[in-house]
Protein backbone atom coordinates (compact mmCIF):
# COMPACT_ATOMS: atom_id res chain seq x y z
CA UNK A 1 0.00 0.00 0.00
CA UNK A 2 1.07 3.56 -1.04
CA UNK A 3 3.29 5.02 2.30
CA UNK A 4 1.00 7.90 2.65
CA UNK A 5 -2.47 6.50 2.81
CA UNK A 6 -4.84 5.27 5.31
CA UNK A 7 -4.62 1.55 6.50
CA UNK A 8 -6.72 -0.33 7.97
CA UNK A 9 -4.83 -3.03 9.71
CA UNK A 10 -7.25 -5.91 7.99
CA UNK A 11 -4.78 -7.40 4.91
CA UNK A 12 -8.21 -8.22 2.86
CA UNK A 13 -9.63 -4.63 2.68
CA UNK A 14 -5.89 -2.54 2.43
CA UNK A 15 -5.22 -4.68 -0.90
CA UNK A 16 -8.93 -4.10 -1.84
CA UNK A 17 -8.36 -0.11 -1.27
CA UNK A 18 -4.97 -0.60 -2.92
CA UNK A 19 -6.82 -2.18 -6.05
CA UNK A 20 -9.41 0.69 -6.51
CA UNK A 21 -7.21 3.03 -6.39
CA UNK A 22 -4.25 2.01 -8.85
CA UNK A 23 -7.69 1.34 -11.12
CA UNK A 24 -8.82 4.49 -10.47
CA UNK A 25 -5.36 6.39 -11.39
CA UNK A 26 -5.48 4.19 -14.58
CA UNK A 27 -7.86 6.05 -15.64
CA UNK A 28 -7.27 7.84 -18.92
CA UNK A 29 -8.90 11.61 -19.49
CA UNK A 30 -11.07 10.03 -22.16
CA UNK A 31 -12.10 6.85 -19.91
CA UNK A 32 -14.47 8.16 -17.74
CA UNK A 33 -17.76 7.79 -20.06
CA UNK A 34 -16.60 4.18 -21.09
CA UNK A 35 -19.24 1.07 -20.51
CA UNK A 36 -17.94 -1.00 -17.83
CA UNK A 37 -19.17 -5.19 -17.21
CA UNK A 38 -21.79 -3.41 -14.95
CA UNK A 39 -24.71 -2.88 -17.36
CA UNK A 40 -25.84 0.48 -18.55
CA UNK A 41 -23.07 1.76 -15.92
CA UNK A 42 -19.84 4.01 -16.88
CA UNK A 43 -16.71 4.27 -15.40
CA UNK A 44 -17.89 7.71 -14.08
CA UNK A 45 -20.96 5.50 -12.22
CA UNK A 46 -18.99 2.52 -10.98
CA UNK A 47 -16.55 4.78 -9.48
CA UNK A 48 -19.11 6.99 -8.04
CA UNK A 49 -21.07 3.78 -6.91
CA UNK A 50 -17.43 2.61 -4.96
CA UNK A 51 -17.26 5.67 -3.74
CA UNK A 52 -20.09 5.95 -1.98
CA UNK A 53 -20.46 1.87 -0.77
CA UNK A 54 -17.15 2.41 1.20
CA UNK A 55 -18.72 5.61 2.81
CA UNK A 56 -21.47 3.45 3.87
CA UNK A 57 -19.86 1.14 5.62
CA UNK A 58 -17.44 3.25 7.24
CA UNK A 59 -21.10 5.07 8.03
CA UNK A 60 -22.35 1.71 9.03
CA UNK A 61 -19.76 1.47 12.07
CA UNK A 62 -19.47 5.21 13.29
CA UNK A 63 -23.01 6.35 12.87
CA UNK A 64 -21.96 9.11 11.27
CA UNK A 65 -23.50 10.44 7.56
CA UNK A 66 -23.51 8.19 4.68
CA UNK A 67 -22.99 9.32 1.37
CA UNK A 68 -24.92 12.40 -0.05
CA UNK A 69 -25.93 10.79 -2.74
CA UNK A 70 -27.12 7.53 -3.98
CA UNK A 71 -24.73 4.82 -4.54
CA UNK A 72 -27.17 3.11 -6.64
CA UNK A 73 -28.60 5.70 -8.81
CA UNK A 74 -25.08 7.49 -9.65
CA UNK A 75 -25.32 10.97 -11.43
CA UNK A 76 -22.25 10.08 -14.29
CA UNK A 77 -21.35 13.39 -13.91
CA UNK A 78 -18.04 14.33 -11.49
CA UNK A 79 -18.88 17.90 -12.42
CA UNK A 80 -15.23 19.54 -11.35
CA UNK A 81 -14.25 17.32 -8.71
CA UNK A 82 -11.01 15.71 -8.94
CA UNK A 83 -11.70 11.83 -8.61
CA UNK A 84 -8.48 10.85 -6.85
CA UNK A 85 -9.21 13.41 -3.73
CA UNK A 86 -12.91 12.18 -3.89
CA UNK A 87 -11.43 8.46 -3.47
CA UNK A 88 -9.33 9.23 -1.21
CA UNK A 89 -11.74 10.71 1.36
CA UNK A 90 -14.19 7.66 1.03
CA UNK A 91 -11.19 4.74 1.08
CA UNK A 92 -9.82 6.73 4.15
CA UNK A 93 -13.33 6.80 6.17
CA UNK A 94 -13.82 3.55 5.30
CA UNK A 95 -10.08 2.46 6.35
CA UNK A 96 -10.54 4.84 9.54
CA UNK A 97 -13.71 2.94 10.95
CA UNK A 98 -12.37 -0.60 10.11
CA UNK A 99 -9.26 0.37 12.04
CA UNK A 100 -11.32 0.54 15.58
CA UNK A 101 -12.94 -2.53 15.15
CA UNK A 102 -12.52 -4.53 17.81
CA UNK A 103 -10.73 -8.23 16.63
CA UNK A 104 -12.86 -9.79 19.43
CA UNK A 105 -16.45 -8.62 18.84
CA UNK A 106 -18.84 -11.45 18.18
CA UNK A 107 -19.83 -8.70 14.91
CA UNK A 108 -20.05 -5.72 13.62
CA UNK A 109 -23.07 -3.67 11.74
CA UNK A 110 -22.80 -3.40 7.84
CA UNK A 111 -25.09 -1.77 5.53
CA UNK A 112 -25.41 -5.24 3.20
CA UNK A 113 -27.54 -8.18 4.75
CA UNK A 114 -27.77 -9.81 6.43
CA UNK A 115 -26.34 -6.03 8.79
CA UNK A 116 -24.03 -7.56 11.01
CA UNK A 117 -21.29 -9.99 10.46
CA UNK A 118 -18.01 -10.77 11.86
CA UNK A 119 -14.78 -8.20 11.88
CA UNK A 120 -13.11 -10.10 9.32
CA UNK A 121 -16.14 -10.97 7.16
CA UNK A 122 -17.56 -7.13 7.67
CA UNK A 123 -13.59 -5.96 6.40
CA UNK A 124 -13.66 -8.59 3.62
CA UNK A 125 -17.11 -7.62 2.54
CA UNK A 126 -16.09 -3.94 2.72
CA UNK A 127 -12.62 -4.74 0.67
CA UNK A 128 -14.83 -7.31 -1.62
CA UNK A 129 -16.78 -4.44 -3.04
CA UNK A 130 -13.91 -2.00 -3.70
CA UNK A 131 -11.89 -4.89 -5.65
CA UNK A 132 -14.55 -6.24 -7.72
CA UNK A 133 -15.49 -2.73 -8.66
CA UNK A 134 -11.60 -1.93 -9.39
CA UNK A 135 -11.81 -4.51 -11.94
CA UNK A 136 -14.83 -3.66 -13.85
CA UNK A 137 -13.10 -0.10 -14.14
CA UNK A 138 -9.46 -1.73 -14.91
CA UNK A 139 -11.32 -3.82 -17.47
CA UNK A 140 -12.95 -0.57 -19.28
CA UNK A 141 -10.29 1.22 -19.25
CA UNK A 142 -7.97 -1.75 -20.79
CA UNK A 143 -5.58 -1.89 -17.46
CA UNK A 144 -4.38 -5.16 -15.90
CA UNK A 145 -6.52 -6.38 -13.59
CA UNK A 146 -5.75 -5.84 -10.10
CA UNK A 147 -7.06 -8.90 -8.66
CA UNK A 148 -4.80 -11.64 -7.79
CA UNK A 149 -5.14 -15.34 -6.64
CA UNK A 150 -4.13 -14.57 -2.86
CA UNK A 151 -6.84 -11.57 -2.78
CA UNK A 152 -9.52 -13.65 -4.97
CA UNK A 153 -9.50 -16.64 -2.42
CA UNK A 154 -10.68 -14.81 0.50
CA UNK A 155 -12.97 -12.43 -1.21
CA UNK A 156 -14.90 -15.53 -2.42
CA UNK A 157 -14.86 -16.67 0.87
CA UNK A 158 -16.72 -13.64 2.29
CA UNK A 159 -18.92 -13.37 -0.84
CA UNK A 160 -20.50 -17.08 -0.39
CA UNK A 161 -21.38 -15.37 2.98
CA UNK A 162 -22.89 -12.11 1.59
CA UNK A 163 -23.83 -12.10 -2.37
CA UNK A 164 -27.43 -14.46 -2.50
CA UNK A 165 -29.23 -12.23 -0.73
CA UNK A 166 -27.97 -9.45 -3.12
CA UNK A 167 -29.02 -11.05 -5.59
CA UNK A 168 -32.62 -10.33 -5.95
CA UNK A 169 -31.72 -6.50 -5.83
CA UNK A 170 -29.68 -6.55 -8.58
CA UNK A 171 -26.42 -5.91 -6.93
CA UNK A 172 -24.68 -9.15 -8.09
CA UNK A 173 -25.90 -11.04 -11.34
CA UNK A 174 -26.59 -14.24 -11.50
CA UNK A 175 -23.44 -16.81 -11.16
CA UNK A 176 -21.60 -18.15 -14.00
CA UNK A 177 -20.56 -21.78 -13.70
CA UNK A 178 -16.96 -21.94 -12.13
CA UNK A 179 -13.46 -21.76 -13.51
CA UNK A 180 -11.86 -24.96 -12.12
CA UNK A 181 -8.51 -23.95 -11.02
CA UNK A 182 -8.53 -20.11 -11.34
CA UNK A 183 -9.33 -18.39 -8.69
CA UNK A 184 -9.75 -14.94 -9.70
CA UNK A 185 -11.91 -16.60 -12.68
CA UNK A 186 -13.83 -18.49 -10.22
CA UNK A 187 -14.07 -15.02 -8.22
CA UNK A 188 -15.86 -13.18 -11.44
CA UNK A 189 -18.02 -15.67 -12.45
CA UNK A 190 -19.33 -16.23 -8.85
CA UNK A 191 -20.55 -12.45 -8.95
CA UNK A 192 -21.89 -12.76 -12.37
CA UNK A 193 -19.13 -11.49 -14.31
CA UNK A 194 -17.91 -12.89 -17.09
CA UNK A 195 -13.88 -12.28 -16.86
CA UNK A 196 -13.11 -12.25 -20.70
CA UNK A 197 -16.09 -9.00 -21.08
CA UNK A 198 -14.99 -6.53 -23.39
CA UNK A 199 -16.43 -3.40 -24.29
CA UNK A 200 -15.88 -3.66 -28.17
């Protein structure tokens, strides 16, 4: 993780962060209005969408105010604002909250269902939206993708907790049958992405 930014102390969600935000800096002047594997979504939306989900569960833990806008209805428009700075302040509430968990609670309160889980599931779940959202930008934009076996195995861990629920809202599409032996592959196609999408 860059020296200067926020950590959380939970490995999961500060390679998660990390991810988002070497996606984010990928992102080329032109990219922003680019479809992204998230139907009818930009870049501009996904990001705002990230944005604003790590807010919420940083919100989630303090009590204090979620985003000021709607995660799942995102404008498209940054109008002015300078995307890094506006990542920054969500990935270091986010960070900031998850740092005074306490290891030893029984759980914690998200803003997913089923609302409470356990510190590391909550941090997973919290680091499990960031990275999956870092790769449909990194995908749009034609960058690498930023996941990796060692952070794909334990976000599928936490998202066999979290996703079927989600389901039914239209957070996660439906699952693609596995990958056998990839595990970022297997990651994708358990949220309903197919890993080979392309925007041409």
């Amino acid at each position: 993780m860059s020296d200067d930014m926020t950590s959380s102390g939970w490995d999961v969600l500060d390679a998660s962060h990390e991810a988002l935000r070497t996606a984010v800096r990928a992102v080329p002047a032109h990219g922003w209005h680019l479809p992204t594997p998230c139907a009818e979504w930009t870049v501009t939306q996904v990001f705002q969408h990230a944005v604003g989900d790590q807010i919420g569960y940083a919100a989630a833990l303090t009590g204090e105010p979620g985003p000021d806008f709607n995660p799942f209805a995102p404008s498209g428009h940054l109008e002015g604002a300078d995307p890094a700075a506006f990542l920054e302040d969500a990935l270091a509430r986010a960070a900031q909250a998850w740092a005074g968990v306490d290891r030893d609670a029984a759980e914690v309160p998200v803003p997913v269902p089923p609302h409470k889980l356990s510190p590391w599931s909550g941090s997973a779940a919290c680091g499990l939206d960031a990275a999956v959202h870092a790769w449909d930008i990194a995908r749009a934009t034609g960058g690498p993708s930023p996941l990796t076996p060692g952070l794909a195995r334990p976000l599928l861990k936490v998202a066999k907790e979290i996703v079927e629920p989600l389901r039914p809202y239209g957070a996660y599409a439906a699952a693609l049958t596995p990958d056998a032996g990839d595990d970022v592959k297997t990651l994708l196609r358990y949220l309903g992405r197919d890993p080979r999408w392309s925007a041409s």
